[in-house]
PDB file of N, CA and C in Angstrom:
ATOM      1  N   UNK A   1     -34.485  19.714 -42.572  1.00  0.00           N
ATOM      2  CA  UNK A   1     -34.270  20.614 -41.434  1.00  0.00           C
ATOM      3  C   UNK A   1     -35.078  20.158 -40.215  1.00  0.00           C
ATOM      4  N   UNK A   2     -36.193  19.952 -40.629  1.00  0.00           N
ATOM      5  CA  UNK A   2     -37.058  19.314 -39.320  1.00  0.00           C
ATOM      6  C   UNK A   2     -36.514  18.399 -38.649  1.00  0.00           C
ATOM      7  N   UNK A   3     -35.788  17.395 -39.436  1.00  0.00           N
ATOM      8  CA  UNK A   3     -35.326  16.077 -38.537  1.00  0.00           C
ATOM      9  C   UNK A   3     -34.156  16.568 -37.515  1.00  0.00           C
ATOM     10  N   UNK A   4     -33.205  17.572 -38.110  1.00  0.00           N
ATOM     11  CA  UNK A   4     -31.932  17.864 -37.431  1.00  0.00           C
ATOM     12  C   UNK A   4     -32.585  18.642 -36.654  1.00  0.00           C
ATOM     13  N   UNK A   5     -33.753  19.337 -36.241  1.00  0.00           N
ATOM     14  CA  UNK A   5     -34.645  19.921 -34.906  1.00  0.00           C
ATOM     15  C   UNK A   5     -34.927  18.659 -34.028  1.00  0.00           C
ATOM     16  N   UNK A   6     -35.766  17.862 -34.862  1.00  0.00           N
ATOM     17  CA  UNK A   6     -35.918  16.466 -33.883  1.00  0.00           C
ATOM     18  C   UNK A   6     -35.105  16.171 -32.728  1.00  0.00           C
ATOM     19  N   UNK A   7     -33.628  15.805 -33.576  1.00  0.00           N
ATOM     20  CA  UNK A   7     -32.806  14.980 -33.316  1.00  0.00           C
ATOM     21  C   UNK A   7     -32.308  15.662 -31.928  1.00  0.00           C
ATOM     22  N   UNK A   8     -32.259  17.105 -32.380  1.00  0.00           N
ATOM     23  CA  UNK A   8     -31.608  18.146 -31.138  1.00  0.00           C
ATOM     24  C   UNK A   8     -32.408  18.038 -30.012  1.00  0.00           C
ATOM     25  N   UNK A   9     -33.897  18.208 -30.083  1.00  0.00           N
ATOM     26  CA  UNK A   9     -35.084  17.966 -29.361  1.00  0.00           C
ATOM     27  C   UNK A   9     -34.382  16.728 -28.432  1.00  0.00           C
ATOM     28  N   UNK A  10     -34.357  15.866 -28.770  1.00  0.00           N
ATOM     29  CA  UNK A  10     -34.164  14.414 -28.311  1.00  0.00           C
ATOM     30  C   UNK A  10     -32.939  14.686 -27.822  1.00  0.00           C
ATOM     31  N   UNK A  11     -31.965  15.104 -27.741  1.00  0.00           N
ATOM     32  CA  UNK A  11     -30.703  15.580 -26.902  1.00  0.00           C
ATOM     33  C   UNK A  11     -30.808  16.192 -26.244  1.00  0.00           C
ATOM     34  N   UNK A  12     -31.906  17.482 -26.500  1.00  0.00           N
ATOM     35  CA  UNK A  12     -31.626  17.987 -25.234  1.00  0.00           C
ATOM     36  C   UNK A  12     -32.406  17.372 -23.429  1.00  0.00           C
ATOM     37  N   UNK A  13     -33.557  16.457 -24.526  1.00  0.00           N
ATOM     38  CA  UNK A  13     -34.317  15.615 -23.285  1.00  0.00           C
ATOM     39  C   UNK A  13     -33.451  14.590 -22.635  1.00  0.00           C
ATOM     40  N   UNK A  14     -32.740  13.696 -23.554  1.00  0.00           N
ATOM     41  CA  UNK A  14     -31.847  13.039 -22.884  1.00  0.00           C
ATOM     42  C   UNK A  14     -30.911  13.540 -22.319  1.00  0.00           C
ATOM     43  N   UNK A  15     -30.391  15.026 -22.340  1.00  0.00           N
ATOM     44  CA  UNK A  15     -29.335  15.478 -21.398  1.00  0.00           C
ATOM     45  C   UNK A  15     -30.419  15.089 -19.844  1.00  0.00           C
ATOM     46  N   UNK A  16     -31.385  15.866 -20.191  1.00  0.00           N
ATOM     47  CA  UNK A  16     -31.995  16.624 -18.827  1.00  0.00           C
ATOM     48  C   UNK A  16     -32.358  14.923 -17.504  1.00  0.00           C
ATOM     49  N   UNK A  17     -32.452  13.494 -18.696  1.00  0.00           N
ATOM     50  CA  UNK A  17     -32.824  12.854 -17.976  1.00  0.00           C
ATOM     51  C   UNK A  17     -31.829  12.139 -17.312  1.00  0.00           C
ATOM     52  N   UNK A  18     -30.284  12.326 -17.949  1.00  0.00           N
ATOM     53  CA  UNK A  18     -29.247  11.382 -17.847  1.00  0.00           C
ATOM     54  C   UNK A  18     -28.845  12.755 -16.658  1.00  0.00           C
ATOM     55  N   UNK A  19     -28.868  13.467 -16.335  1.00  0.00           N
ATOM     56  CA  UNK A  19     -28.754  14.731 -15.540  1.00  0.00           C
ATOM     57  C   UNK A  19     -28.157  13.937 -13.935  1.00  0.00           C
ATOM     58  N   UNK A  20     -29.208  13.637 -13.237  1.00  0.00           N
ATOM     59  CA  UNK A  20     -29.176  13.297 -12.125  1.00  0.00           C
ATOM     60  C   UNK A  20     -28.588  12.425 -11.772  1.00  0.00           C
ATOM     61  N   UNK A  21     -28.372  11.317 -12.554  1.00  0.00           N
ATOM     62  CA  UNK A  21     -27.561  10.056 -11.862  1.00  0.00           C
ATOM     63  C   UNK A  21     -25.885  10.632 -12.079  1.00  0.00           C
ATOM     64  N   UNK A  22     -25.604  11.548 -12.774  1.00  0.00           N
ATOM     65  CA  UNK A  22     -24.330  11.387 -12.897  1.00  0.00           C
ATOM     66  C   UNK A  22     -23.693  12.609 -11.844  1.00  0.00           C
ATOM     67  N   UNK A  23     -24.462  13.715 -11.952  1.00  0.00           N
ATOM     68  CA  UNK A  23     -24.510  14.839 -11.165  1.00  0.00           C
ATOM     69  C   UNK A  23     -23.442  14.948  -9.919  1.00  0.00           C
ATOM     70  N   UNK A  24     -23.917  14.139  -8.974  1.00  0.00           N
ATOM     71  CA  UNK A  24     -22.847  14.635  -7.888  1.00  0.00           C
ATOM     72  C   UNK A  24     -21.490  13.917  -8.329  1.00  0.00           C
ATOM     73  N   UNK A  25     -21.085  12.829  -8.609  1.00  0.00           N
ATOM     74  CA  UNK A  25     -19.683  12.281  -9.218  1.00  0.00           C
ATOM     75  C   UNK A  25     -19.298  12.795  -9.958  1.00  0.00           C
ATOM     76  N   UNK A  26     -19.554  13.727 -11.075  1.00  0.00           N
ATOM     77  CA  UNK A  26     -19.219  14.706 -11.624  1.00  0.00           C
ATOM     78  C   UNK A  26     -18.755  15.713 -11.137  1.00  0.00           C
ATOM     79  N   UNK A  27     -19.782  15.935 -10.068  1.00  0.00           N
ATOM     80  CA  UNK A  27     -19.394  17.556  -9.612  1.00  0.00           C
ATOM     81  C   UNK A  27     -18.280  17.434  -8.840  1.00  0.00           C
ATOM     82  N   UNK A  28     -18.291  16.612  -7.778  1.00  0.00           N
ATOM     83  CA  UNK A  28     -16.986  16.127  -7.224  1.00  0.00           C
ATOM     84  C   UNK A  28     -15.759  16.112  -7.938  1.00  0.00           C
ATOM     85  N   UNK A  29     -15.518  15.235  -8.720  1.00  0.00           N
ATOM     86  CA  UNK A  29     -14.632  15.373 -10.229  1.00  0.00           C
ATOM     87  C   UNK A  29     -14.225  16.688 -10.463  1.00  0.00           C
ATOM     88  N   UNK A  30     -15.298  17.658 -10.944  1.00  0.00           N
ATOM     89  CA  UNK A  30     -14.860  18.836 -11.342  1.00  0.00           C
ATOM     90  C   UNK A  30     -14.248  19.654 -10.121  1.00  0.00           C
ATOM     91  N   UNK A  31     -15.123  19.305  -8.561  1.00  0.00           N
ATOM     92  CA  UNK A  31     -14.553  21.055  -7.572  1.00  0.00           C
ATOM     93  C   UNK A  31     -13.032  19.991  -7.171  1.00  0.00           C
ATOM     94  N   UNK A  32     -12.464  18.746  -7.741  1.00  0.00           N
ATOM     95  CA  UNK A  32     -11.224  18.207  -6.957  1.00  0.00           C
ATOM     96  C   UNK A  32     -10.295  18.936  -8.147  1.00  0.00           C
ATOM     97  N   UNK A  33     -10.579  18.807  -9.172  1.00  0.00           N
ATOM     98  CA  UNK A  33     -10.185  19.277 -10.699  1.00  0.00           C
ATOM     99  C   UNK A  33      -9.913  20.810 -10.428  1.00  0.00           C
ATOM    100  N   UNK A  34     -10.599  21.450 -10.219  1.00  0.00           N
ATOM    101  CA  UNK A  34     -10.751  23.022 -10.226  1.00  0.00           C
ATOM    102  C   UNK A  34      -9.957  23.573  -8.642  1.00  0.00           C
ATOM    103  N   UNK A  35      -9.803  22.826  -8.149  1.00  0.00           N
ATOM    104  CA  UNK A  35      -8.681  22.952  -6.749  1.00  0.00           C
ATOM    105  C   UNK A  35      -7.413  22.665  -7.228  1.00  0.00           C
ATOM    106  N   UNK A  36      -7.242  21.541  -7.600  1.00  0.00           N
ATOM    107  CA  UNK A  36      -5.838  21.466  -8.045  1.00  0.00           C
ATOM    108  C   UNK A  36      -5.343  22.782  -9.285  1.00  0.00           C
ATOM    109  N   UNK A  37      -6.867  23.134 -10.394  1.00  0.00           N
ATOM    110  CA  UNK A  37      -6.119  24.342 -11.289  1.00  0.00           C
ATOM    111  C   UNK A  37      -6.040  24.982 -10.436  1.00  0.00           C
ATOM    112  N   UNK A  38      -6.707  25.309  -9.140  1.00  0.00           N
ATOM    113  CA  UNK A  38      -6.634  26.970  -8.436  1.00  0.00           C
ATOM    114  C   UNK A  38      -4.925  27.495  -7.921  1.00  0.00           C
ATOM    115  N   UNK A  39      -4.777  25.782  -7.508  1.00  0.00           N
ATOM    116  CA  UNK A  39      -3.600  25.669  -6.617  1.00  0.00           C
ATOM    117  C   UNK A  39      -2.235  25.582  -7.404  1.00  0.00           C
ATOM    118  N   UNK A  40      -2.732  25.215  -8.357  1.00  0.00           N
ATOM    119  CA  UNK A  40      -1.759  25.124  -9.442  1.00  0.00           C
ATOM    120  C   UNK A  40      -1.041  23.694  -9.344  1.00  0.00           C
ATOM    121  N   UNK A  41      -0.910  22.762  -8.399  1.00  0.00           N
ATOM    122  CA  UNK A  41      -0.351  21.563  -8.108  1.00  0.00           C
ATOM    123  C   UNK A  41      -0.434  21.340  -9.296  1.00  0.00           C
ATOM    124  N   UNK A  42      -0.985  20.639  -9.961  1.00  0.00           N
ATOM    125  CA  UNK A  42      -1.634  19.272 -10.861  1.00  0.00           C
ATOM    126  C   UNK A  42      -0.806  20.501 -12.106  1.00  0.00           C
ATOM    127  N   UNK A  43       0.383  18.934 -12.312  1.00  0.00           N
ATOM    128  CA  UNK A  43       0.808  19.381 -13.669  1.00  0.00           C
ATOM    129  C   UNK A  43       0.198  19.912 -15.222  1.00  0.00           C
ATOM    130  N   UNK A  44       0.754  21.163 -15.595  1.00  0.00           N
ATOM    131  CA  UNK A  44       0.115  21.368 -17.104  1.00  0.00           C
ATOM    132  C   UNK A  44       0.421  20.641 -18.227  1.00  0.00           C
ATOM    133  N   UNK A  45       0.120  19.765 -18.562  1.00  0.00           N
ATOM    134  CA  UNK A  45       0.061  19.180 -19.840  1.00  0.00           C
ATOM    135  C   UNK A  45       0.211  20.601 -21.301  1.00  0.00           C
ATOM    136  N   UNK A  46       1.394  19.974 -21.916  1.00  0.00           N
ATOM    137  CA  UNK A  46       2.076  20.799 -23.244  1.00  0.00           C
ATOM    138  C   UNK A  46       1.091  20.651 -24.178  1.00  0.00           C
ATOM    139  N   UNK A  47       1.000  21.693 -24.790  1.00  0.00           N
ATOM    140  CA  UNK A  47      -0.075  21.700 -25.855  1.00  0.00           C
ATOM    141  C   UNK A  47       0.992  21.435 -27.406  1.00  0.00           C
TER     142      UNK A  47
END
């Protein structure tokens, strides 16, 4: 059990450090993403 705490430990630090470089290209990504769902343009893919 301790190790699978570790391991999580260590994920959640590497989220926090990999954080910043990806941050704004992401976010961009997501508010162009989240305009097209608002707008509805951008075709729905069939489940």
């Amino acid at each position: 059990m301790v190790g699978l705490e570790s391991s999580m430990d260590l994920a959640e630090s590497a989220k926090k450090v990999k954080k910043p470089d990806v941050a704004d290209a992401e976010r961009e990504r997501q508010k162009k993403f989240y305009e097209q769902l608002r707008s509805r343009s951008a075709p729905v893919p069939e489940a």
